[in-house]
C-alpha atoms as a PDB file:
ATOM      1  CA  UNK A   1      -2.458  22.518  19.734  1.00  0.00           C
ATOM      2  CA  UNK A   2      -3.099  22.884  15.857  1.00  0.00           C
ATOM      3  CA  UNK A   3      -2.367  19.522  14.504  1.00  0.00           C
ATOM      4  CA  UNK A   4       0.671  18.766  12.202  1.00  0.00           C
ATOM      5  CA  UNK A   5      -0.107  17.098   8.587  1.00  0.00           C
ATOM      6  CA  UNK A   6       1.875  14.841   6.739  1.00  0.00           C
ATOM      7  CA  UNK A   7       1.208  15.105   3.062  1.00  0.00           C
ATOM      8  CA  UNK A   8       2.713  12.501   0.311  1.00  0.00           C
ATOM      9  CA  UNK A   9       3.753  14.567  -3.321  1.00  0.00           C
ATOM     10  CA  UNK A  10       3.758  13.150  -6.657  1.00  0.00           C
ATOM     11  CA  UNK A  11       6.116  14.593  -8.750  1.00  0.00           C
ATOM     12  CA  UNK A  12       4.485  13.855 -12.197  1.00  0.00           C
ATOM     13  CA  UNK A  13       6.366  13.872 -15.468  1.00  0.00           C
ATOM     14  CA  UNK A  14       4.950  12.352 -18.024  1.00  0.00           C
ATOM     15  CA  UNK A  15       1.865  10.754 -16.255  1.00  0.00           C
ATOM     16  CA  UNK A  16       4.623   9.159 -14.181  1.00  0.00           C
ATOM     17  CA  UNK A  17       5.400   9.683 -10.621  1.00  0.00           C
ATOM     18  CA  UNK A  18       9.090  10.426 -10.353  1.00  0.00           C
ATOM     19  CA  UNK A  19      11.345  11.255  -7.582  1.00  0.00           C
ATOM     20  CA  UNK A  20      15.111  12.246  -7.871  1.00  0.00           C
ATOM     21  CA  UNK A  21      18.308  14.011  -6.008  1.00  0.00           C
ATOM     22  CA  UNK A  22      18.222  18.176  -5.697  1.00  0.00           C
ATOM     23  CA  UNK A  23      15.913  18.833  -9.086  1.00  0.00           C
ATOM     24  CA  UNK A  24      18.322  16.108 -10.755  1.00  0.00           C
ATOM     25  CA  UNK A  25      18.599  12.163 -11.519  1.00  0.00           C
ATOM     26  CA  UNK A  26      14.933  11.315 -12.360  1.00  0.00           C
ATOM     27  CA  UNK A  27      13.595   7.968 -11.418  1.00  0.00           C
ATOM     28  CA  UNK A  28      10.345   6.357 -11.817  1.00  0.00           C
ATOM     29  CA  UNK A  29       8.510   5.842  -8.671  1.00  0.00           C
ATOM     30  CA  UNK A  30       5.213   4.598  -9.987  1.00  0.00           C
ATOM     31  CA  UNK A  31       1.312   5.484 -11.354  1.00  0.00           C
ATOM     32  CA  UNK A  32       0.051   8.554  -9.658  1.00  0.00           C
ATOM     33  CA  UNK A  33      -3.758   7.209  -9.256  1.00  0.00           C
ATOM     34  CA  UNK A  34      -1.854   4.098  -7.729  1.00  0.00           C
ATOM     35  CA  UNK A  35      -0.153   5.745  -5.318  1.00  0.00           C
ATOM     36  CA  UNK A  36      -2.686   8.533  -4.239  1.00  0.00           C
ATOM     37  CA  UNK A  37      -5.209   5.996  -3.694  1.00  0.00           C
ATOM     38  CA  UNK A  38      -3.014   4.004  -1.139  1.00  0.00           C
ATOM     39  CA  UNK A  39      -2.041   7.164   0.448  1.00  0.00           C
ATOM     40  CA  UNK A  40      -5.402   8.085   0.613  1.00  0.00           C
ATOM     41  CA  UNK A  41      -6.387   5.043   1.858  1.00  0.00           C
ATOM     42  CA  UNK A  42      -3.443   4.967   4.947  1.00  0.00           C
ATOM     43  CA  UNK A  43      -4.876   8.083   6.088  1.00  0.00           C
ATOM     44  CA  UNK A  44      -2.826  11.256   4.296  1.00  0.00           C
ATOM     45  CA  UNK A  45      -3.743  14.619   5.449  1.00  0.00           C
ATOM     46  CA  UNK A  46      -3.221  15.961   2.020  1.00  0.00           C
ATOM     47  CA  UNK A  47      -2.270  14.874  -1.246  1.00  0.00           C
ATOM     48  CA  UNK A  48      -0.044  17.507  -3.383  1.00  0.00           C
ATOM     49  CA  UNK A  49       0.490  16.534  -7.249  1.00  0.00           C
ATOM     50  CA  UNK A  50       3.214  18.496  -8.829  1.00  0.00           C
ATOM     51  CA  UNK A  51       3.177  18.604 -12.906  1.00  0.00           C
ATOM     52  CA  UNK A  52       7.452  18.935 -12.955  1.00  0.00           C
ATOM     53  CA  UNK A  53       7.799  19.149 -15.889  1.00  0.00           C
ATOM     54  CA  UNK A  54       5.218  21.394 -16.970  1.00  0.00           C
ATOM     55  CA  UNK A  55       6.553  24.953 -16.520  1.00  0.00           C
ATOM     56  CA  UNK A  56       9.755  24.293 -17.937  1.00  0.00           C
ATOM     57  CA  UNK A  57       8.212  21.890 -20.898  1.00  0.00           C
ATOM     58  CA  UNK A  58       5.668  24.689 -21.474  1.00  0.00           C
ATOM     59  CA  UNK A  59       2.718  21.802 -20.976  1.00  0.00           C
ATOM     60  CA  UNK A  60      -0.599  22.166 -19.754  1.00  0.00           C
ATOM     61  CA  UNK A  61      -1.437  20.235 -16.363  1.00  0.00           C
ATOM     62  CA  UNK A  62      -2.455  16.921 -16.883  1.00  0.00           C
ATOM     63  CA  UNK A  63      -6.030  17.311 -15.947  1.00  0.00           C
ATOM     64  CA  UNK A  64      -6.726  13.891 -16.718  1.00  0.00           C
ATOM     65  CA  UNK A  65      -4.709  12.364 -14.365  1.00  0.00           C
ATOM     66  CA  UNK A  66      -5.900  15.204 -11.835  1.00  0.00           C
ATOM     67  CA  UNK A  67      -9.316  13.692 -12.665  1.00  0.00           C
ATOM     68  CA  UNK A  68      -8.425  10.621 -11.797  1.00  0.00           C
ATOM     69  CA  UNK A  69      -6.500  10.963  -8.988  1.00  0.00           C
ATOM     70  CA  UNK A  70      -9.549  13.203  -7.646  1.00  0.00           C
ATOM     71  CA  UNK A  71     -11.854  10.527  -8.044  1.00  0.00           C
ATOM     72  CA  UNK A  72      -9.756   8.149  -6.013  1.00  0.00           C
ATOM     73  CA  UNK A  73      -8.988  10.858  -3.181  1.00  0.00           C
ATOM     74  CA  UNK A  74     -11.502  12.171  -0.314  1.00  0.00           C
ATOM     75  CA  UNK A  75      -8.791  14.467   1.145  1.00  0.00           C
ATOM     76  CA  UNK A  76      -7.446  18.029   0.006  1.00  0.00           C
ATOM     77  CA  UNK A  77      -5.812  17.809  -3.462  1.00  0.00           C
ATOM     78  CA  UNK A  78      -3.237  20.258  -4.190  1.00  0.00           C
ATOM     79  CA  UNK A  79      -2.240  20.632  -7.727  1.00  0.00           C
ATOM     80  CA  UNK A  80       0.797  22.733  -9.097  1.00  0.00           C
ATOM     81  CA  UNK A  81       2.868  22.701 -12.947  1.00  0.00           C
ATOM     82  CA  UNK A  82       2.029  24.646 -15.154  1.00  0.00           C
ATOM     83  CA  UNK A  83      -0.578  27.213 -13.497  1.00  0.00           C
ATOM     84  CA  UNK A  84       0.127  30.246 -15.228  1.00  0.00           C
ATOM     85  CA  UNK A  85      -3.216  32.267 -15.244  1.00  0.00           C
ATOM     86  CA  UNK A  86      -6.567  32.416 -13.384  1.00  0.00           C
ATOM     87  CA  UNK A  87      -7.910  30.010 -16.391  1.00  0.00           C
ATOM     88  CA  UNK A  88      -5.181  27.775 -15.177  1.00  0.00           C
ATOM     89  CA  UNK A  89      -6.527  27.648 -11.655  1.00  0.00           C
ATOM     90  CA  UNK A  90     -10.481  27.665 -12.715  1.00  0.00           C
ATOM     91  CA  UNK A  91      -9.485  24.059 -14.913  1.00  0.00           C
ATOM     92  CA  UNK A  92      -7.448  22.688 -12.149  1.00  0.00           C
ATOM     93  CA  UNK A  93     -10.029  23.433  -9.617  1.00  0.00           C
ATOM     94  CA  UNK A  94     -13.133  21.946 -12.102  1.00  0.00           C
ATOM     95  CA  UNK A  95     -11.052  18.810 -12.366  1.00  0.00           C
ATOM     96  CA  UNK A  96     -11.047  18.035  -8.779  1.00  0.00           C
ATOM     97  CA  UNK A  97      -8.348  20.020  -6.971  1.00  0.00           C
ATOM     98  CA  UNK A  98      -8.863  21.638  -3.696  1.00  0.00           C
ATOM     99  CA  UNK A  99      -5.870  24.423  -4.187  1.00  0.00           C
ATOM    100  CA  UNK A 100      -3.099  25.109  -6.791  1.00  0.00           C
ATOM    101  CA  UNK A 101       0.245  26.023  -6.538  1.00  0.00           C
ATOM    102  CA  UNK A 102       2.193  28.286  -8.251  1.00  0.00           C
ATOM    103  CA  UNK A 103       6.057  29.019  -8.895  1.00  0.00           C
ATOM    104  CA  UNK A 104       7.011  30.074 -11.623  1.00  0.00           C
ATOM    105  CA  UNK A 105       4.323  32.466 -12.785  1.00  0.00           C
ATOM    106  CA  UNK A 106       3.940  33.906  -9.530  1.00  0.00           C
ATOM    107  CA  UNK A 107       7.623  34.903  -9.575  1.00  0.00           C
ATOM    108  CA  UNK A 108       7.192  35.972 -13.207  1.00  0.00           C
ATOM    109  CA  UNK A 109       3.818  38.014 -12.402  1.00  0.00           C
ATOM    110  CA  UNK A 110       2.704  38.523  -8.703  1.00  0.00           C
ATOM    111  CA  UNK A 111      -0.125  39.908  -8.964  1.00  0.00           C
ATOM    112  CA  UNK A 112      -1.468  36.591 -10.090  1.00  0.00           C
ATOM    113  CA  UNK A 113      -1.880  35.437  -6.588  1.00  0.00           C
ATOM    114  CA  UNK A 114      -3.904  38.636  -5.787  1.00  0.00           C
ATOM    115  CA  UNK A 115      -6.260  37.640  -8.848  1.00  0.00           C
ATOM    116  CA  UNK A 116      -6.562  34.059  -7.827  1.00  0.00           C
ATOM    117  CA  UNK A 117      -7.125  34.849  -4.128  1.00  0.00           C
ATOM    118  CA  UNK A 118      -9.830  37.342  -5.041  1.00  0.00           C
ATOM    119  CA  UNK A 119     -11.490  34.574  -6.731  1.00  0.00           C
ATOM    120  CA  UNK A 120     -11.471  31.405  -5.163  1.00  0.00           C
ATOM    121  CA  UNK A 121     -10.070  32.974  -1.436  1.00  0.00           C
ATOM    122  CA  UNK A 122      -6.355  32.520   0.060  1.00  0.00           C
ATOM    123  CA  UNK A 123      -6.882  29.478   1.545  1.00  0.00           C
ATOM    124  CA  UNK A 124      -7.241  27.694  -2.179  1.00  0.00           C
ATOM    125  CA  UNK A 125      -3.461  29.559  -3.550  1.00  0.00           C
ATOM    126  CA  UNK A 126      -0.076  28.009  -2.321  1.00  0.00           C
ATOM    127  CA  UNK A 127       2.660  29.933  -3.216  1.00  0.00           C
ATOM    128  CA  UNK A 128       5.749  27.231  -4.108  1.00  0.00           C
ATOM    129  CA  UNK A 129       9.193  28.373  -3.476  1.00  0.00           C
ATOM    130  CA  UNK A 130      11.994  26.230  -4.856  1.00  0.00           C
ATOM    131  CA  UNK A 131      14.895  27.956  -2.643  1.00  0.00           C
ATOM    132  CA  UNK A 132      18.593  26.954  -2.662  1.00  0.00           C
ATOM    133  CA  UNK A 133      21.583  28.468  -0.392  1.00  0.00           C
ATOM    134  CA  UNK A 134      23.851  30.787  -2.589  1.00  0.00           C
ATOM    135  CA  UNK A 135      25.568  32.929   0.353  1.00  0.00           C
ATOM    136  CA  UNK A 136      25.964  35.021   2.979  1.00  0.00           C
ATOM    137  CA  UNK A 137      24.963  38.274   3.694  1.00  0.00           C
ATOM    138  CA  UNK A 138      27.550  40.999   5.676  1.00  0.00           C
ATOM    139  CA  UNK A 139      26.224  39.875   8.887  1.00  0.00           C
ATOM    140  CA  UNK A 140      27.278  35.923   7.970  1.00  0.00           C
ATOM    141  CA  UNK A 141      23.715  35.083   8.137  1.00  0.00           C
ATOM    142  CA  UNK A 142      22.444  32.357   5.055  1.00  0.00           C
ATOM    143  CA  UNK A 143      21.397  33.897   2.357  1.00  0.00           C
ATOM    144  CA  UNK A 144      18.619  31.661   0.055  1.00  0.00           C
ATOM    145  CA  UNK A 145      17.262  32.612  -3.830  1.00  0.00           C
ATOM    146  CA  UNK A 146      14.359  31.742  -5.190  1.00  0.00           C
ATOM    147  CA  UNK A 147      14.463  29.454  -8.284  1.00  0.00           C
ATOM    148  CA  UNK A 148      12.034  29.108 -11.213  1.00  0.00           C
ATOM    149  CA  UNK A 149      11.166  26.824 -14.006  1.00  0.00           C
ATOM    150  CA  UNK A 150      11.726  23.060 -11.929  1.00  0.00           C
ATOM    151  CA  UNK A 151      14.887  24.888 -10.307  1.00  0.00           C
ATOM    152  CA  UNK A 152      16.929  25.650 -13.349  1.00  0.00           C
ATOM    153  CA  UNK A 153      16.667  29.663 -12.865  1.00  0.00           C
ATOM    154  CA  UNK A 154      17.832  31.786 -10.182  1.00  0.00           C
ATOM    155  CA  UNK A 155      15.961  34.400 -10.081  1.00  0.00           C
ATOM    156  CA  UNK A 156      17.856  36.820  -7.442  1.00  0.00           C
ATOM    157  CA  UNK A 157      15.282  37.084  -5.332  1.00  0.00           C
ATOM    158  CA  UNK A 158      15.616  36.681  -1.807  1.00  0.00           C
ATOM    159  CA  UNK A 159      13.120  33.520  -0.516  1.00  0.00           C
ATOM    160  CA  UNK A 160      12.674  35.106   2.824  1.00  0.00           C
ATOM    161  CA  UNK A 161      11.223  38.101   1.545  1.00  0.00           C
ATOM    162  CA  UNK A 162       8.991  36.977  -1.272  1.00  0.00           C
ATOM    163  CA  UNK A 163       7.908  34.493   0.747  1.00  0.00           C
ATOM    164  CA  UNK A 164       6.557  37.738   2.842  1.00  0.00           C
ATOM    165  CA  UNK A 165       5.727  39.502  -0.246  1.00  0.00           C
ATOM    166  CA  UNK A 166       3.749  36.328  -1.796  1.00  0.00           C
ATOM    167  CA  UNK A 167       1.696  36.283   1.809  1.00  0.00           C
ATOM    168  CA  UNK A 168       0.620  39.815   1.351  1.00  0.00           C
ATOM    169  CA  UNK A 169      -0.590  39.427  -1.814  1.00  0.00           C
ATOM    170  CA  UNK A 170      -2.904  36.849  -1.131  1.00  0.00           C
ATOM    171  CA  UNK A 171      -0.914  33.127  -0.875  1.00  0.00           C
ATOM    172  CA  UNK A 172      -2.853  31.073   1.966  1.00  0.00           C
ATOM    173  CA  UNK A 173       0.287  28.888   2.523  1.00  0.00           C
ATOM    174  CA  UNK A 174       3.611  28.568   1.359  1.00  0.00           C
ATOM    175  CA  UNK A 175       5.393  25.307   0.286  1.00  0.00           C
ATOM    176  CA  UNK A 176       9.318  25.339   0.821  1.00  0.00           C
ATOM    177  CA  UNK A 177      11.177  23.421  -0.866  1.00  0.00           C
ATOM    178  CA  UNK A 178      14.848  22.884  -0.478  1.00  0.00           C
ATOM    179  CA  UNK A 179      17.173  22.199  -3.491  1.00  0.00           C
ATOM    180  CA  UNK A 180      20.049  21.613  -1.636  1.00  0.00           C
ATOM    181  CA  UNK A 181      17.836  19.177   0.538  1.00  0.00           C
ATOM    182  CA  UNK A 182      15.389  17.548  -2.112  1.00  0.00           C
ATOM    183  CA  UNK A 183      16.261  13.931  -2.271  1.00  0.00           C
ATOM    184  CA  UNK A 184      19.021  13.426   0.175  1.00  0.00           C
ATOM    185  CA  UNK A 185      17.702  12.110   2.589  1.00  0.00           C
ATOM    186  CA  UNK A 186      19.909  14.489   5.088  1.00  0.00           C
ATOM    187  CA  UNK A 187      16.691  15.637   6.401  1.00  0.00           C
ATOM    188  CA  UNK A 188      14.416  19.068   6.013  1.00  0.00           C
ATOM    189  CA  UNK A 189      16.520  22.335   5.988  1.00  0.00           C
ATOM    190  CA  UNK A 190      15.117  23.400   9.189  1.00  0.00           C
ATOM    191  CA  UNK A 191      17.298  26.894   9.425  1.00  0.00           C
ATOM    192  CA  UNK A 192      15.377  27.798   6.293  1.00  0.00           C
ATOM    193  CA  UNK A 193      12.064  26.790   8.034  1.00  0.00           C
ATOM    194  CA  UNK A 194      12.783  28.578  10.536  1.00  0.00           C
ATOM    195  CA  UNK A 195      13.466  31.702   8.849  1.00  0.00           C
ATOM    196  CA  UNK A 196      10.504  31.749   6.415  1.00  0.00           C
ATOM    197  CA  UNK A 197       7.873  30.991   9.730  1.00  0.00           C
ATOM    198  CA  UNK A 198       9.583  33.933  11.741  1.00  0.00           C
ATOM    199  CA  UNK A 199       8.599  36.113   9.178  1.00  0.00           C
ATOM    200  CA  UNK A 200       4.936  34.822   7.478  1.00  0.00           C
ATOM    201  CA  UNK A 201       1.716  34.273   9.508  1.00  0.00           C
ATOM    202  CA  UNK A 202       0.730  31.792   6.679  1.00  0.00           C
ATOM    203  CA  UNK A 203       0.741  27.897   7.549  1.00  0.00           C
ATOM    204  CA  UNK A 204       4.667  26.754   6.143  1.00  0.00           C
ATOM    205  CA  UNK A 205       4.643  23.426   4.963  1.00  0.00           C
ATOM    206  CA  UNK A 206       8.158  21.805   4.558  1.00  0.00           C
ATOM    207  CA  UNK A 207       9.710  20.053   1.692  1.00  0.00           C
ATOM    208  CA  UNK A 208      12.942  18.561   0.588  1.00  0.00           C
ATOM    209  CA  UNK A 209      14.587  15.590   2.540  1.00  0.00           C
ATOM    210  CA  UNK A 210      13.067  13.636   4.720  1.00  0.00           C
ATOM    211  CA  UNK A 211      14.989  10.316   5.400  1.00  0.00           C
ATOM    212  CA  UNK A 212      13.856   9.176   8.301  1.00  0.00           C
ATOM    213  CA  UNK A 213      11.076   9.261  10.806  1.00  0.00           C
ATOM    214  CA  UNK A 214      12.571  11.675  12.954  1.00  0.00           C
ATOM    215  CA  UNK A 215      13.447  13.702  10.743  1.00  0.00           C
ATOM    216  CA  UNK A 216      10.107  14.381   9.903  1.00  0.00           C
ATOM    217  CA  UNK A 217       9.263  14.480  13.802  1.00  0.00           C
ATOM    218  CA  UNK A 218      11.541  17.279  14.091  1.00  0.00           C
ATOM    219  CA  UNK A 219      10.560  19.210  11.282  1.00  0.00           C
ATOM    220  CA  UNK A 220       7.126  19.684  12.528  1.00  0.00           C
ATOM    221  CA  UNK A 221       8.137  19.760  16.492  1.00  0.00           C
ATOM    222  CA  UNK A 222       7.602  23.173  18.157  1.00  0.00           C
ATOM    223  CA  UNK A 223      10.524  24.816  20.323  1.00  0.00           C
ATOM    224  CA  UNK A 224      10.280  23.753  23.693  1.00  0.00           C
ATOM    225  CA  UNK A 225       8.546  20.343  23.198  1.00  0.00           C
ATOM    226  CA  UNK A 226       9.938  17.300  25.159  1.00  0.00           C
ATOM    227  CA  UNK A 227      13.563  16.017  23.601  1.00  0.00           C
ATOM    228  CA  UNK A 228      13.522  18.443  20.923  1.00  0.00           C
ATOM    229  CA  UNK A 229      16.581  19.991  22.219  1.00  0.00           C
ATOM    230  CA  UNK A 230      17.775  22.211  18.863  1.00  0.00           C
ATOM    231  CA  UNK A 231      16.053  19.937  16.417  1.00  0.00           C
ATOM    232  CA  UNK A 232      13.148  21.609  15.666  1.00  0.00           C
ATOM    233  CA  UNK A 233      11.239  23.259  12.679  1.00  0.00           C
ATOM    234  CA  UNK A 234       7.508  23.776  13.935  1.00  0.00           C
ATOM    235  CA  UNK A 235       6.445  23.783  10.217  1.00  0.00           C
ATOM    236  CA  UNK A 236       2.400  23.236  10.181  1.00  0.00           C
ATOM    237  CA  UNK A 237       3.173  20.088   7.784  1.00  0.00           C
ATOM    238  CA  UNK A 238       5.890  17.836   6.138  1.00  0.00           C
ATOM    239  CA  UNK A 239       5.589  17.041   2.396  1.00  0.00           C
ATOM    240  CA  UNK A 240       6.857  13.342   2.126  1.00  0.00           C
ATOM    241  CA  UNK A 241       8.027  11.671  -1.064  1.00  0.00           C
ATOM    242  CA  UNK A 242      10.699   8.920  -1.566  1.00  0.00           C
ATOM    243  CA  UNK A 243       9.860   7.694   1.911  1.00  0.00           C
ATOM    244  CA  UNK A 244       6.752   6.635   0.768  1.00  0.00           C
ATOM    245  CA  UNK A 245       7.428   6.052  -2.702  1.00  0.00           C
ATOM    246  CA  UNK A 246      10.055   3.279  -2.264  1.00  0.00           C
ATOM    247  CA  UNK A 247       8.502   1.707   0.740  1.00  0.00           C
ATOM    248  CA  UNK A 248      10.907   2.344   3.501  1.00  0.00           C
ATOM    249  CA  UNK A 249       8.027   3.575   5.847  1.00  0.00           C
ATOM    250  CA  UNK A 250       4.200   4.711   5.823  1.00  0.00           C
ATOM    251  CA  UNK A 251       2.061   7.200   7.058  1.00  0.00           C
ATOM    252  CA  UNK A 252       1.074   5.235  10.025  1.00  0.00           C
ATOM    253  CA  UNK A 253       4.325   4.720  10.817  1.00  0.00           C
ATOM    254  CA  UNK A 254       5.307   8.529  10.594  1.00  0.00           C
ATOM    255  CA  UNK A 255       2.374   9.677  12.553  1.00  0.00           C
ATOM    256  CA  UNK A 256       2.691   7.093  15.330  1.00  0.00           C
ATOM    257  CA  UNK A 257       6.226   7.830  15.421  1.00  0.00           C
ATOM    258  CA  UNK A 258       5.980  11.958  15.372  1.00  0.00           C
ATOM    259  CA  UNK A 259       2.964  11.574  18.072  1.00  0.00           C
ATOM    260  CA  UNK A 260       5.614   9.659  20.469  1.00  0.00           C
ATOM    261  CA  UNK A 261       7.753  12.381  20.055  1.00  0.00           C
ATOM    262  CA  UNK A 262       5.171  15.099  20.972  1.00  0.00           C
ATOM    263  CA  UNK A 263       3.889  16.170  17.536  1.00  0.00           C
ATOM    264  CA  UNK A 264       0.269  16.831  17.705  1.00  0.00           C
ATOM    265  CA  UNK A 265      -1.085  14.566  14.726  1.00  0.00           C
ATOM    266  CA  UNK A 266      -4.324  13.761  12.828  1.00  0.00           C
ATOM    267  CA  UNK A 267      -6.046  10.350  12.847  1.00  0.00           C
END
């Protein structure tokens, strides 16, 4: 059995890691070299740091801090905000990060990720999707958009399919997040989870949520496992913020607690 990661995100605005409620209510949550260091340190699978502000704000990434925070680090570094071209990428990547992520300019021009995969491979492009529920379709099932710029733009495109599309093109993973989720701490949206997974054969990692420990154990649980019952998302890995952030748990708490519950986990 592949093994599940866990993988703390700094939302960065400002050179400031902040976390808030569905795209909304910003609050400080601390220095981003800091905090990746300690996450680093407690044995994180992955670090992904997220420029928020930078799409939107029409910055550049803050490379320094990605220097930084790569110097601290000795696991994958993901970096995303504000990669709009393969120039973009080639700076993030020379300043220490392992793979970028892209949103908004992927919506706005998908052909990118077929540039950037053809240069650095699939493996090093994660194709973000900000989704949020906005209806039904005739057969009652949920219908979810894909939103751009931090969340402020629907786009009216389904999330299902260009999370397909993005895949074909060349994205080595996709990174859901859920508005309606993001900072509730009413757990993952595991029917969207679902969804995207039944239809990519890239690695889904979930975001948006988490609240508790078994939440995140049931987010990454496959169907079938021991006491999952219907409570299960099989993504490949959980993004965790506030958890972490505001001290209410740590990655060797998660991971002993998801391993108890059957998840297969990294040590």
């Amino acid at each position: 059995m592949q093994a599940k990661r866990i993988i703390p995100c700094l939302d960065v605005d400002d050179g400031r890691v902040v976390k808030g409620s569905n795209f909304t209510n910003i609050q400080d949550a601390g220095d981003p070299v800091e905090l990746a260091r300690r996450y680093n340190d407690d044995g994180a699978d992955e670090l992904t740091f997220l420029d928020i502000g930078a799409s939107y704000k029409s910055r550049e990434t803050l490379l320094e801090v990605v220097r930084q925070i790569a110097a601290e680090v000795f696991i994958p570094l993901c970096v995303g905000g504000g990669i709009r071209a393969l120039k973009d990428m080639r700076e993030a990547m020379n300043a220490g990060a392992d793979k970028v992520s892209v949103c908004t300019s992927a919506l706005d021009h998908p052909l990118l990720l077929s540039e950037m995969a053809n240069v650095y491979g699939s493996q090093c492009v994660v194709l973000s999707i900000d989704a949020k529920l906005v209806g039904q379709d005739k057969q009652g099932k949920p219908v979810w958009h894909a939103f751009s710029h931090g969340g402020r733009t629907d786009t009216g495109r389904d999330a299902v399919a260009w999370a397909l599309e993005a895949a074909s093109l060349g994205a080595g993973e996709i990174l859901l997040n859920s508005i309606d989720a993001d900072g509730t701490g009413q757990g993952y949206d595991i029917q969207l989870i679902r969804r995207v997974l039944e239809t990519v054969s890239v690695p889904v990692i979930a975001s948006g949520g988490a609240g508790s420990l078994e939440q995140i154990a049931e987010v990454l649980l496959p169907p079938g496992s021991a006491g999952a019952g219907a409570l299960w998302g099989n993504a490949d890995a959980a993004l965790v913020a506030s958890l972490l952030h505001f001290g209410k748990t740590t990655i060797p708490e998660i991971k002993k607690y998801a391993e108890s519950r059957g998840v297969c986990v990294r040590w």
